[in-house]
Protein backbone atom coordinates (compact mmCIF):
# COMPACT_ATOMS: atom_id res chain seq x y z
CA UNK A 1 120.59 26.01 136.84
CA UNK A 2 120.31 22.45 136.21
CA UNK A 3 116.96 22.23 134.80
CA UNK A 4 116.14 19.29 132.87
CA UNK A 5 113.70 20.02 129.56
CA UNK A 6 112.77 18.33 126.20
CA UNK A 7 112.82 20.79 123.50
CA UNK A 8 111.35 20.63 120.10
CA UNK A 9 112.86 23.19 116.66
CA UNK A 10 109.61 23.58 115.35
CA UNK A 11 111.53 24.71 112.24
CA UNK A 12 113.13 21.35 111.70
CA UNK A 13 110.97 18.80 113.70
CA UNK A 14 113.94 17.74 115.99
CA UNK A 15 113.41 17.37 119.39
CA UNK A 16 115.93 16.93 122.24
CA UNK A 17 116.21 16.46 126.21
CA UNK A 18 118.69 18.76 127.55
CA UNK A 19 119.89 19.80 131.13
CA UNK A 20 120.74 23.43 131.72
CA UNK A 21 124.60 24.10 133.34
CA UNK A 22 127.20 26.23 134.33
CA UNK A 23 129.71 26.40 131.48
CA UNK A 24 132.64 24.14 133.33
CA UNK A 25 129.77 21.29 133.48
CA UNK A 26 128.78 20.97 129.38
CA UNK A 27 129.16 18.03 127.85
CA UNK A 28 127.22 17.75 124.20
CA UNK A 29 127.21 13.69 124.63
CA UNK A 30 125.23 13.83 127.98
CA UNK A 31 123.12 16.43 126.55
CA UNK A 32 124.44 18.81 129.39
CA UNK A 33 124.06 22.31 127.97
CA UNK A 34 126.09 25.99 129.03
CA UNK A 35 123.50 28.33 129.90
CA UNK A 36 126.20 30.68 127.98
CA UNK A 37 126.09 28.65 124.98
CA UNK A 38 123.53 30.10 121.83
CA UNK A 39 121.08 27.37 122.43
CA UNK A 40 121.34 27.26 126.47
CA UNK A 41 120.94 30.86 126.11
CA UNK A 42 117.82 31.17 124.24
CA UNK A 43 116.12 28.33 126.66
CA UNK A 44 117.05 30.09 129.71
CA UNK A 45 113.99 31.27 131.80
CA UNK A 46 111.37 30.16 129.34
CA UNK A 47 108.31 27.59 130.71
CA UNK A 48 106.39 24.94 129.13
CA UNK A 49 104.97 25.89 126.14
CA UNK A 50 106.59 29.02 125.19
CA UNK A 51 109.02 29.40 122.56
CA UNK A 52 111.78 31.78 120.99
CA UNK A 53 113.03 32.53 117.79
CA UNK A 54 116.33 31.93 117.78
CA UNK A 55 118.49 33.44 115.16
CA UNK A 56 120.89 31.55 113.44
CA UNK A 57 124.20 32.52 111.69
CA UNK A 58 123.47 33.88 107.64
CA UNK A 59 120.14 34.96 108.51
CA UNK A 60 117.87 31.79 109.42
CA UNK A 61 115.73 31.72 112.29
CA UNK A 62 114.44 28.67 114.19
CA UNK A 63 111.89 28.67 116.59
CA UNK A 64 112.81 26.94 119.91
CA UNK A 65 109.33 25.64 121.87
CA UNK A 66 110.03 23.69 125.52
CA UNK A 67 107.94 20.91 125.48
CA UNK A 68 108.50 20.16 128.94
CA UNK A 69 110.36 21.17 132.02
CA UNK A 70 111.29 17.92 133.39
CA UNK A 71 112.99 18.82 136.46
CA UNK A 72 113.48 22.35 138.12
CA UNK A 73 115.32 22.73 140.87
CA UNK A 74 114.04 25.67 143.60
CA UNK A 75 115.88 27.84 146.44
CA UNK A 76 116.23 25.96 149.32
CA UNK A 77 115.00 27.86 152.36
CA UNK A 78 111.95 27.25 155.37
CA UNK A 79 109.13 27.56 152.79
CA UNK A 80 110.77 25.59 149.97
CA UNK A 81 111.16 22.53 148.66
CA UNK A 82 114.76 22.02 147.88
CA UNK A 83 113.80 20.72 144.03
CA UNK A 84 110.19 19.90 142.30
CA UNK A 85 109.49 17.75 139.17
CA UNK A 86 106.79 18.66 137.01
């Protein structure tokens, strides 16, 4: 939760920073995205450099690519650092 990445739609050309968050904390201005939303969904868990086709409603499909993660916050714990940029 709460990872920051720039996206591109490599169907489209658009590309777009967004943060990953809980539902209760979206906001489409601040680019704040629901992990439950479509597009929050279909970024969830992927790195730098991979990418999903993401299916839209009546039948198109775009294909999401992360760019880069910008910030990705870790478990805190002894061995950890509590966040790490990349």
């Amino acid at each position: 939760m709460n990872s920051r990445l720039i996206y591109s739609d490599e169907s489209t050309g658009m590309t777009r920073e967004v943060e990953l968050v809980y539902p209760d904390e979206a906001d489409h201005v601040t680019g704040r995205v629901s992990v439950l939303a479509p597009v929050g969904c279909a970024l969830l868990g992927l790195s730098a450099g991979q990418s999903i086709d993401w299916n839209l409603p009546g039948g198109k499909v775009h294909r999401l690519r992360v760019e880069r993660v910008l910030f990705q916050p870790q478990p805190i714990g002894p061995d950890t650092a509590a966040a790490r940029t990349l």
